[in-house]
N, C-alpha and C. Protein backbone atom coordinates (compact mmCIF):
# COMPACT_ATOMS: atom_id res chain seq x y z
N UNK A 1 76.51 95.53 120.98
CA UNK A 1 75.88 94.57 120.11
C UNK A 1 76.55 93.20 120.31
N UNK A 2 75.94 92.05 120.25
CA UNK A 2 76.37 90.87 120.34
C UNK A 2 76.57 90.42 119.16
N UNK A 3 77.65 90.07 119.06
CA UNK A 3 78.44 89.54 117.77
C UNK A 3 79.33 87.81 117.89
N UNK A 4 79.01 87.11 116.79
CA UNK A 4 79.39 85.44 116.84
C UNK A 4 80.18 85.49 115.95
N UNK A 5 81.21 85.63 115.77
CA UNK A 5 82.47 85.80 114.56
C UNK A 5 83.37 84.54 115.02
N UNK A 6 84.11 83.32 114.21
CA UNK A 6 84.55 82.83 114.27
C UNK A 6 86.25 83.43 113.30
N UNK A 7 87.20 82.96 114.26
CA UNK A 7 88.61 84.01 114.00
C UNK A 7 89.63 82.43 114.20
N UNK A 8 90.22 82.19 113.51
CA UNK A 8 91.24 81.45 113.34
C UNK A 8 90.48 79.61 113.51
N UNK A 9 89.33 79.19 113.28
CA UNK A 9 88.32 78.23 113.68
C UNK A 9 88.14 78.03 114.80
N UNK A 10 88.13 79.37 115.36
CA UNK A 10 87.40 78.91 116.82
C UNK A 10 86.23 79.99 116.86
N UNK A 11 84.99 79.78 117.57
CA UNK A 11 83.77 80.43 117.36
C UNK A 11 84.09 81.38 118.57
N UNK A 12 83.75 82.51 118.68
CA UNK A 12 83.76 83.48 119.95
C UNK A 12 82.46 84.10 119.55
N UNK A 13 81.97 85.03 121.44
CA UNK A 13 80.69 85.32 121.05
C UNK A 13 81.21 86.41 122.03
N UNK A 14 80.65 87.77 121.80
CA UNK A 14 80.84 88.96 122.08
C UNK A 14 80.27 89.50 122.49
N UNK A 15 79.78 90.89 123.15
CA UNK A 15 79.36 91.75 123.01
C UNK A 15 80.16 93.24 123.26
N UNK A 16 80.13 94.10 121.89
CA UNK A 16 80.89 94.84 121.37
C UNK A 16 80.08 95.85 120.98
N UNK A 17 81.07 97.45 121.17
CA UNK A 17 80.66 98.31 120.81
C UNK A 17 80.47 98.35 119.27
N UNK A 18 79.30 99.34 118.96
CA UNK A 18 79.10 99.10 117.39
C UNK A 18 80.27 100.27 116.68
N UNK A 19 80.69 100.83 117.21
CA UNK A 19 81.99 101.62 116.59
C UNK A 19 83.12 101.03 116.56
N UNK A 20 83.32 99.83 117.40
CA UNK A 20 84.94 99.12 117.85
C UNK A 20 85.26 98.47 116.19
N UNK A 21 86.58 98.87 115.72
CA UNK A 21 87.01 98.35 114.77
C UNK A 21 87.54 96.55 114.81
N UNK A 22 87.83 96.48 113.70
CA UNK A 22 88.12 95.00 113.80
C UNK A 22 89.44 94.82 113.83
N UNK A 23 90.18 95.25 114.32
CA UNK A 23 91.55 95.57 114.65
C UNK A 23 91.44 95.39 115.98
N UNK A 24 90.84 96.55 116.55
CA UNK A 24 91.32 96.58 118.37
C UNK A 24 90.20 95.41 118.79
N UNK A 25 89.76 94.69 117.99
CA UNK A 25 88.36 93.26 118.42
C UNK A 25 89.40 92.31 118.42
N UNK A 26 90.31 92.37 117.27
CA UNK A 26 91.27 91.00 117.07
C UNK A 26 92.45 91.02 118.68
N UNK A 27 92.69 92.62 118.60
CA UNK A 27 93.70 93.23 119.57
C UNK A 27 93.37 92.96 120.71
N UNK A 28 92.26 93.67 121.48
CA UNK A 28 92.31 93.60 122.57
C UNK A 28 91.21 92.86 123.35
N UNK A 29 90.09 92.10 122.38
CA UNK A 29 89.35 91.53 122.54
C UNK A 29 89.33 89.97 123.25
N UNK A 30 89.88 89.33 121.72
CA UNK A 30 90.66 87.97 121.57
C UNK A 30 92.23 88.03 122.05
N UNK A 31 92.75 89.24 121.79
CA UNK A 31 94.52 89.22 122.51
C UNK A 31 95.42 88.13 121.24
N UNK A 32 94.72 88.49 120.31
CA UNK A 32 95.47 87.90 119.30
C UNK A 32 95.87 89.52 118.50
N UNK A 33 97.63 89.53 119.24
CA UNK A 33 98.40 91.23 118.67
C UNK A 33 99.40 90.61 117.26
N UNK A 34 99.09 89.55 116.79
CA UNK A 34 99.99 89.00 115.50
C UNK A 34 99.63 90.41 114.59
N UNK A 35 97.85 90.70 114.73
CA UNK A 35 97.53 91.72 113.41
C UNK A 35 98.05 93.25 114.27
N UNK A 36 99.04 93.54 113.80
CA UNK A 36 99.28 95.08 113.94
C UNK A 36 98.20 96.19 113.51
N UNK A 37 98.29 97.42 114.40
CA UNK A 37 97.42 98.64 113.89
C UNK A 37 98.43 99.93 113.99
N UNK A 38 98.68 100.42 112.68
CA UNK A 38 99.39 101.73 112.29
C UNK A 38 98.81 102.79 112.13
N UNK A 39 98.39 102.98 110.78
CA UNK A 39 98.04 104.40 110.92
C UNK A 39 96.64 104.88 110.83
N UNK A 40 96.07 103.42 111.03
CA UNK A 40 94.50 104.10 111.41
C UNK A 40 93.32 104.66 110.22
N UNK A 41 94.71 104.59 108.79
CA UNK A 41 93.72 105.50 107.71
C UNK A 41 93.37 104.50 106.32
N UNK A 42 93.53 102.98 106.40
CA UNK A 42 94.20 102.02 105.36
C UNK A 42 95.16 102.37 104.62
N UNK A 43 96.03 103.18 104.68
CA UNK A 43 97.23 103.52 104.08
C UNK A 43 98.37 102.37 103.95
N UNK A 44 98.96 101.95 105.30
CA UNK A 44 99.90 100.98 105.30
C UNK A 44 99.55 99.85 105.34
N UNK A 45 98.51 98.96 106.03
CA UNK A 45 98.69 97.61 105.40
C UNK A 45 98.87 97.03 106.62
N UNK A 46 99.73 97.20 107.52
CA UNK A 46 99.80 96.47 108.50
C UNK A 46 98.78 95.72 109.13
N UNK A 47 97.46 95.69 108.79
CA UNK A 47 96.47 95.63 109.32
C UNK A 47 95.81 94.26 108.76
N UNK A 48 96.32 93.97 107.89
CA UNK A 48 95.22 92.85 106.87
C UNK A 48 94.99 91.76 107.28
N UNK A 49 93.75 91.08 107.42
CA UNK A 49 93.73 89.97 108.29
C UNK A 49 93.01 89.37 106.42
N UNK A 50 92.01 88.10 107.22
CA UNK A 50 91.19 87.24 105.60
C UNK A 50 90.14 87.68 106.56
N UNK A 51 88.74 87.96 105.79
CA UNK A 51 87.68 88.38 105.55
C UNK A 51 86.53 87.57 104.95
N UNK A 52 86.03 85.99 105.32
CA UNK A 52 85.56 84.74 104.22
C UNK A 52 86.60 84.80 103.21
N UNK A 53 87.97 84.90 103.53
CA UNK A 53 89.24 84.61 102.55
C UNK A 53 89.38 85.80 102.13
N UNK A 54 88.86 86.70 101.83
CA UNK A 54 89.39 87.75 101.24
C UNK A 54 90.59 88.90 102.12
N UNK A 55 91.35 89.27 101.66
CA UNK A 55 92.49 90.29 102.64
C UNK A 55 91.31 91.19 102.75
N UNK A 56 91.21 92.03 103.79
CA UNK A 56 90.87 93.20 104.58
C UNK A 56 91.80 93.72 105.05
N UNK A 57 91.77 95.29 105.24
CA UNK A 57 92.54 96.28 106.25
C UNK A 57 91.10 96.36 106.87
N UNK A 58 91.69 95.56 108.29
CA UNK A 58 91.07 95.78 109.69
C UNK A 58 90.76 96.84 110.37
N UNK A 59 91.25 98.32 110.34
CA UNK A 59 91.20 98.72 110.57
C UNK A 59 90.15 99.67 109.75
N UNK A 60 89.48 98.84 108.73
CA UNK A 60 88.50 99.64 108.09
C UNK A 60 87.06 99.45 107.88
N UNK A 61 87.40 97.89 109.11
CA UNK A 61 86.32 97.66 109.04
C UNK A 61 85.36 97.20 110.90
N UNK A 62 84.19 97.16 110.85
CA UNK A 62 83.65 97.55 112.32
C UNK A 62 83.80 95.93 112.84
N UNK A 63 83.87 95.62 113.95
CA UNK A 63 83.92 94.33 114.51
C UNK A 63 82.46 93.93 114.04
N UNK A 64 81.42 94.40 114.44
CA UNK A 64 80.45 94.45 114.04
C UNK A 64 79.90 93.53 112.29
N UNK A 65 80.92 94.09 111.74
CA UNK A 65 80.51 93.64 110.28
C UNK A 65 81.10 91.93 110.26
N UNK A 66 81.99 91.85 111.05
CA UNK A 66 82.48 90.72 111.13
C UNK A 66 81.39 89.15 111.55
N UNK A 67 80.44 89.63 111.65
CA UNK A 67 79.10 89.03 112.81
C UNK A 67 78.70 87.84 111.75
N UNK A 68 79.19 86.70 112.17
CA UNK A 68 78.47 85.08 111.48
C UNK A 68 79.39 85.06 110.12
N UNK A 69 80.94 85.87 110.37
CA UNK A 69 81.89 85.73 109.41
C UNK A 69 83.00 85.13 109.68
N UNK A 70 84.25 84.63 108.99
CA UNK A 70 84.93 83.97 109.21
C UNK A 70 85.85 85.05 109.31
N UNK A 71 86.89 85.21 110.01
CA UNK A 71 87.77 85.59 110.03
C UNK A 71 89.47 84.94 110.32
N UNK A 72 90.30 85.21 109.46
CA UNK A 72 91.96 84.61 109.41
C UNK A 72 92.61 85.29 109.98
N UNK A 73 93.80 85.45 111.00
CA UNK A 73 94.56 86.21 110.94
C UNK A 73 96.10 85.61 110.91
N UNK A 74 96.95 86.22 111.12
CA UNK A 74 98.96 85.44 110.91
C UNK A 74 98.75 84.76 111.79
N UNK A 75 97.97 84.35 113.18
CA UNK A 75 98.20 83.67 114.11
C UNK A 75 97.35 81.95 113.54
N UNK A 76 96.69 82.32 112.82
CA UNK A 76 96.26 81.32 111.77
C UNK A 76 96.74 80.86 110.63
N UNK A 77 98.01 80.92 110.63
CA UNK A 77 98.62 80.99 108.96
C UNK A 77 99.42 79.48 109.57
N UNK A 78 99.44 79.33 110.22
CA UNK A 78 100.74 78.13 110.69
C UNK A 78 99.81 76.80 111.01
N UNK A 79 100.41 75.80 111.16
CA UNK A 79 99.05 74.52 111.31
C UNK A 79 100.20 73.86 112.72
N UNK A 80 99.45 73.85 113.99
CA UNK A 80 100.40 73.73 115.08
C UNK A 80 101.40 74.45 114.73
N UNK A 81 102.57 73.32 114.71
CA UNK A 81 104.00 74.01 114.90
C UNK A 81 104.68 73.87 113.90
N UNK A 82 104.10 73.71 112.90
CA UNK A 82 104.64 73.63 111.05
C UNK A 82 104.15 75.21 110.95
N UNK A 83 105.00 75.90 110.22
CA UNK A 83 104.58 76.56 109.66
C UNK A 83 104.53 77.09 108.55
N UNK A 84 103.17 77.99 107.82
CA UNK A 84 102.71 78.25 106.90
C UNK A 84 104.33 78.31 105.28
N UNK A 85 104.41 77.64 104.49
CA UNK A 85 105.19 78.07 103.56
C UNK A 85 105.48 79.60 103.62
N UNK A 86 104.70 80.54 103.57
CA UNK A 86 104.88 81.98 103.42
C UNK A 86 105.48 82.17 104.72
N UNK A 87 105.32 81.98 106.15
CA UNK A 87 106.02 82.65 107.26
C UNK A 87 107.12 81.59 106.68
N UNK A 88 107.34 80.40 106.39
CA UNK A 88 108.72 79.81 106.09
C UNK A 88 109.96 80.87 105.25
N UNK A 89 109.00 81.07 104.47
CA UNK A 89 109.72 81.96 103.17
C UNK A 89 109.91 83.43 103.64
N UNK A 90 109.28 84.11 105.01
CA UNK A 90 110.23 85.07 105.28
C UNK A 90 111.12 85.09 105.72
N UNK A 91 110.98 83.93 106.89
CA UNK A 91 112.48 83.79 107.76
C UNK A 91 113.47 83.29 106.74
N UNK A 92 113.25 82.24 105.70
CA UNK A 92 114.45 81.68 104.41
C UNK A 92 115.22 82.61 104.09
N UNK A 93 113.86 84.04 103.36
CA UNK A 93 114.96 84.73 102.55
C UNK A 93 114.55 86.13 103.03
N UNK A 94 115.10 86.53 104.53
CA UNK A 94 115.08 87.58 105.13
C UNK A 94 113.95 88.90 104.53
N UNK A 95 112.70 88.15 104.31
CA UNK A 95 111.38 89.36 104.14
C UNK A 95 111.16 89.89 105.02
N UNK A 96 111.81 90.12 106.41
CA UNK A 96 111.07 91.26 107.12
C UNK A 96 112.51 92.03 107.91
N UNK A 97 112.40 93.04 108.99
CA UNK A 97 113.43 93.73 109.36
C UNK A 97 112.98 93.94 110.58
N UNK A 98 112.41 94.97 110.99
CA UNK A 98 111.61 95.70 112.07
C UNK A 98 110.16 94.72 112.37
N UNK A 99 109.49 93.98 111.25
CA UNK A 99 108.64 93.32 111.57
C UNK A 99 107.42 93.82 111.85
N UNK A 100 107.03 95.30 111.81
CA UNK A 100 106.04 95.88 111.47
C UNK A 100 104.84 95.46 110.32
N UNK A 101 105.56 95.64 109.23
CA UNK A 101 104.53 95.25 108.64
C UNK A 101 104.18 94.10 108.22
N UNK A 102 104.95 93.14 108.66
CA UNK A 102 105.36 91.40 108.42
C UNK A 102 103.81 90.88 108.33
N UNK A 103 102.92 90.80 109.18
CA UNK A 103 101.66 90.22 109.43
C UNK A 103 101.04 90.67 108.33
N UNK A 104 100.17 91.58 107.79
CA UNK A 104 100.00 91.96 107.37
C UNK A 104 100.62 91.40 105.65
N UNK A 105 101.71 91.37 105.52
CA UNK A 105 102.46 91.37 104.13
C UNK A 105 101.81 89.90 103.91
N UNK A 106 102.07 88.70 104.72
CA UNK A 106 102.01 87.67 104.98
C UNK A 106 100.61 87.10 104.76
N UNK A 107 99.67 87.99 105.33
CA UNK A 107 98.01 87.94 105.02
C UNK A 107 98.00 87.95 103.91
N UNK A 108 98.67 88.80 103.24
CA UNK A 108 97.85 89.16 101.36
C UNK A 108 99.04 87.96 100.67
N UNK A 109 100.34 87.58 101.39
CA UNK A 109 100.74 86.56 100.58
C UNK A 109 100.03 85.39 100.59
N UNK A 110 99.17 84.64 101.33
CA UNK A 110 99.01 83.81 101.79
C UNK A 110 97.59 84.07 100.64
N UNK A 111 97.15 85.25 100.63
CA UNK A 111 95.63 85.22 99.60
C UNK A 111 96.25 84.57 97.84
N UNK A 112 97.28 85.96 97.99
CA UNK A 112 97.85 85.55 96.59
C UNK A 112 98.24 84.16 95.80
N UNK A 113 98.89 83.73 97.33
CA UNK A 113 99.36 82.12 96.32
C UNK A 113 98.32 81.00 96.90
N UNK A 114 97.24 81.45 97.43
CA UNK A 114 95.82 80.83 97.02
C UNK A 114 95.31 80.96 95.86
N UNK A 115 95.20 82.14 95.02
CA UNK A 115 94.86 82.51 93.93
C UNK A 115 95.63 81.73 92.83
N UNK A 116 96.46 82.35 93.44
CA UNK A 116 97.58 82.44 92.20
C UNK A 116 98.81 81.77 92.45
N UNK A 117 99.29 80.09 92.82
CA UNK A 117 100.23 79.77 93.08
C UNK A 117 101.16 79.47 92.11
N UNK A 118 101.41 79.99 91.48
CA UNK A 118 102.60 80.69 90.83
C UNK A 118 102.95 81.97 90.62
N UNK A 119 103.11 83.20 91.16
CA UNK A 119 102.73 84.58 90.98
C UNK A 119 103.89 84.80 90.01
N UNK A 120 104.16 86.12 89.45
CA UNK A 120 105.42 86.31 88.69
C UNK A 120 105.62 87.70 89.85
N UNK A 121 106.72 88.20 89.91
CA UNK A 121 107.36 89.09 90.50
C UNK A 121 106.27 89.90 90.15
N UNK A 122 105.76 90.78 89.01
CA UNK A 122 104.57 91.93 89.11
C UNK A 122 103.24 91.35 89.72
N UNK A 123 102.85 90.42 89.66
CA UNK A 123 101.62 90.11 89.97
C UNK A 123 101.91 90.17 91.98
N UNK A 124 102.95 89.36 92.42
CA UNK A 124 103.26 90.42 94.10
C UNK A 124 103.86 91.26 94.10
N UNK A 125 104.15 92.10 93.28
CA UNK A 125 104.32 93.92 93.78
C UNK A 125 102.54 94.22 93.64
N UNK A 126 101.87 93.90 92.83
CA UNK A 126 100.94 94.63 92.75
C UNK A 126 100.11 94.24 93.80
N UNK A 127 99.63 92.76 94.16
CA UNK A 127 99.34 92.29 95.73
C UNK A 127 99.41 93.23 96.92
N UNK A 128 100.93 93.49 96.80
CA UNK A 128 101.38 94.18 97.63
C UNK A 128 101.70 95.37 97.77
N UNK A 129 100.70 96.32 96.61
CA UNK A 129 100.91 97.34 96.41
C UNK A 129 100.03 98.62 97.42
N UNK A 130 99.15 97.41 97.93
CA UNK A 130 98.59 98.72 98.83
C UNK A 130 98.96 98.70 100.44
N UNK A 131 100.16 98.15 100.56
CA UNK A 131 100.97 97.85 101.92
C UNK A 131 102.33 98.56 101.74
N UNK A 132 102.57 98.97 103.24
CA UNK A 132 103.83 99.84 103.24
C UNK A 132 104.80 99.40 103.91
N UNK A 133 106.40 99.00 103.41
CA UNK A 133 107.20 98.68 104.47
C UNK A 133 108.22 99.45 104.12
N UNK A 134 108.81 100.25 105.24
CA UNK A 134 109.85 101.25 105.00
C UNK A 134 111.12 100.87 105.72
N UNK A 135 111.44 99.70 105.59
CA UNK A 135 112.67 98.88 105.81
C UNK A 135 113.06 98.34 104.93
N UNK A 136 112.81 97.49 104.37
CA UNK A 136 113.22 96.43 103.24
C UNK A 136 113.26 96.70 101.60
N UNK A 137 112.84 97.61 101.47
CA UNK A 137 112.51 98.15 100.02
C UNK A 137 112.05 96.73 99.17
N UNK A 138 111.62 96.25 99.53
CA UNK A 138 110.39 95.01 99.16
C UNK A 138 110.99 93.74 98.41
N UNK A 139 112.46 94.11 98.11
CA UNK A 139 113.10 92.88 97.54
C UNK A 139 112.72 91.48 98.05
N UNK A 140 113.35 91.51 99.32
CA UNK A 140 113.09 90.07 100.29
C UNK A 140 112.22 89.69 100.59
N UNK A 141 111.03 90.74 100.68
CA UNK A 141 109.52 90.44 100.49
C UNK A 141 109.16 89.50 99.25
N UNK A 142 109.02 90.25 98.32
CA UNK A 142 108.62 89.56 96.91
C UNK A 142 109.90 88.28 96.68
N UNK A 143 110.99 88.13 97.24
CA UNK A 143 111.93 86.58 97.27
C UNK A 143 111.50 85.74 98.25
N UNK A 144 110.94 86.18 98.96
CA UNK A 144 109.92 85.15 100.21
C UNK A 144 108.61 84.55 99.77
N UNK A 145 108.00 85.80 98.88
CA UNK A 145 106.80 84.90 98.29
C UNK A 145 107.20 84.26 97.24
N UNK A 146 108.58 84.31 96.66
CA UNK A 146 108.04 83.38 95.53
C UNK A 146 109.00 82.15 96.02
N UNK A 147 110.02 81.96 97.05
CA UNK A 147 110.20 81.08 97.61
C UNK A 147 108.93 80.19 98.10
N UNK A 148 108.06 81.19 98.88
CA UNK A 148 106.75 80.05 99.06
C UNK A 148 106.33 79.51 98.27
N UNK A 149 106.00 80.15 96.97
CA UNK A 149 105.57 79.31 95.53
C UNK A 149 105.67 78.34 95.27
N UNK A 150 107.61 78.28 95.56
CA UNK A 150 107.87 77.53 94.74
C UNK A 150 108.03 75.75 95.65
N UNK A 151 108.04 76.27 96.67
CA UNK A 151 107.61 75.01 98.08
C UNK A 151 106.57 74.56 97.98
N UNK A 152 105.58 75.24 97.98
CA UNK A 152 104.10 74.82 97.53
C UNK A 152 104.03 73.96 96.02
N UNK A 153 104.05 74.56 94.73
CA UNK A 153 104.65 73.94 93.85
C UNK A 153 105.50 72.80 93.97
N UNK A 154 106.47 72.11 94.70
CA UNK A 154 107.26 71.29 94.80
C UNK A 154 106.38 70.20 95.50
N UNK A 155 105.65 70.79 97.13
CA UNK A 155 105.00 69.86 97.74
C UNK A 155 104.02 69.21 97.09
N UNK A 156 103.38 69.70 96.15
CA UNK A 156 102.03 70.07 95.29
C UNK A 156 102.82 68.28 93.95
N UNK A 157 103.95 68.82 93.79
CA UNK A 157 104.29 67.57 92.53
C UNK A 157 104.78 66.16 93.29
């Protein structure tokens, strides 16, 4: 199927199997590997790209559906060579380890303090409640997003 999905503002035009997920489209399609693929079942998270802004697990959804949609991924989170407050705020306050699920974490931060730029500590556990990282036990995670907050907030006054 021929598919016109625009992925980080650039327009691409395809033609793709109608089973190919939107994971191995971002993966091996475009060769943009920022979005990781784990376990294949939406369980962990690693996967989340923006969806017309919304977080998605990519891996749950068909390239296909993606067709005359916008799509975000971490390789889009940075503007040139500034980058995004949230990738700022992991490297600041050590949110990632292994870096597995970093992309991913980073996608749904980046939704959240769109939403919600001020989050309180429960409002990103719960963000981030349907993502798995089995390194960090999520401290430095949730001190990275609210470091971004509070940069945003600062730039913002």
């Amino acid at each position: 199927m021929r598919i016109v999905v625009t992925v980080n503002n650039a327009e691409y035009v395809r033609d793709v199997e109608p089973r190919l997920l939107l994971v191995h489209f971002l993966r091996e399609d475009l060769g943009l590997t920022g979005t990781h693929w784990g376990c294949d079942t939406s369980n962990c998270g690693v996967c989340v790209v923006h969806l017309d802004g919304v977080p998605v697990k990519s891996c749950t959804v068909l390239a296909v559906m993606a067709d005359g949609r916008d799509v975000r991924t971490v390789e889009g989170l940075a503007r040139g060579a500034e980058l995004d407050p949230v990738q700022q705020g992991f490297i600041e306050c050590h949110g990632l380890q292994c870096g597995f699920c970093t992309p991913g974490m980073m996608m749904t931060a980046r939704w959240l303090l769109d939403q919600r730029p001020d989050p309180s500590e429960e409002d990103i556990r719960e963000a981030l409640s349907g993502q798995l990282c089995r390194c960090t036990g999520y401290e430095n995670i949730v001190r990275s997003i609210r470091w971004a907050a509070a940069q945003e907030t600062e730039q913002a006054s």
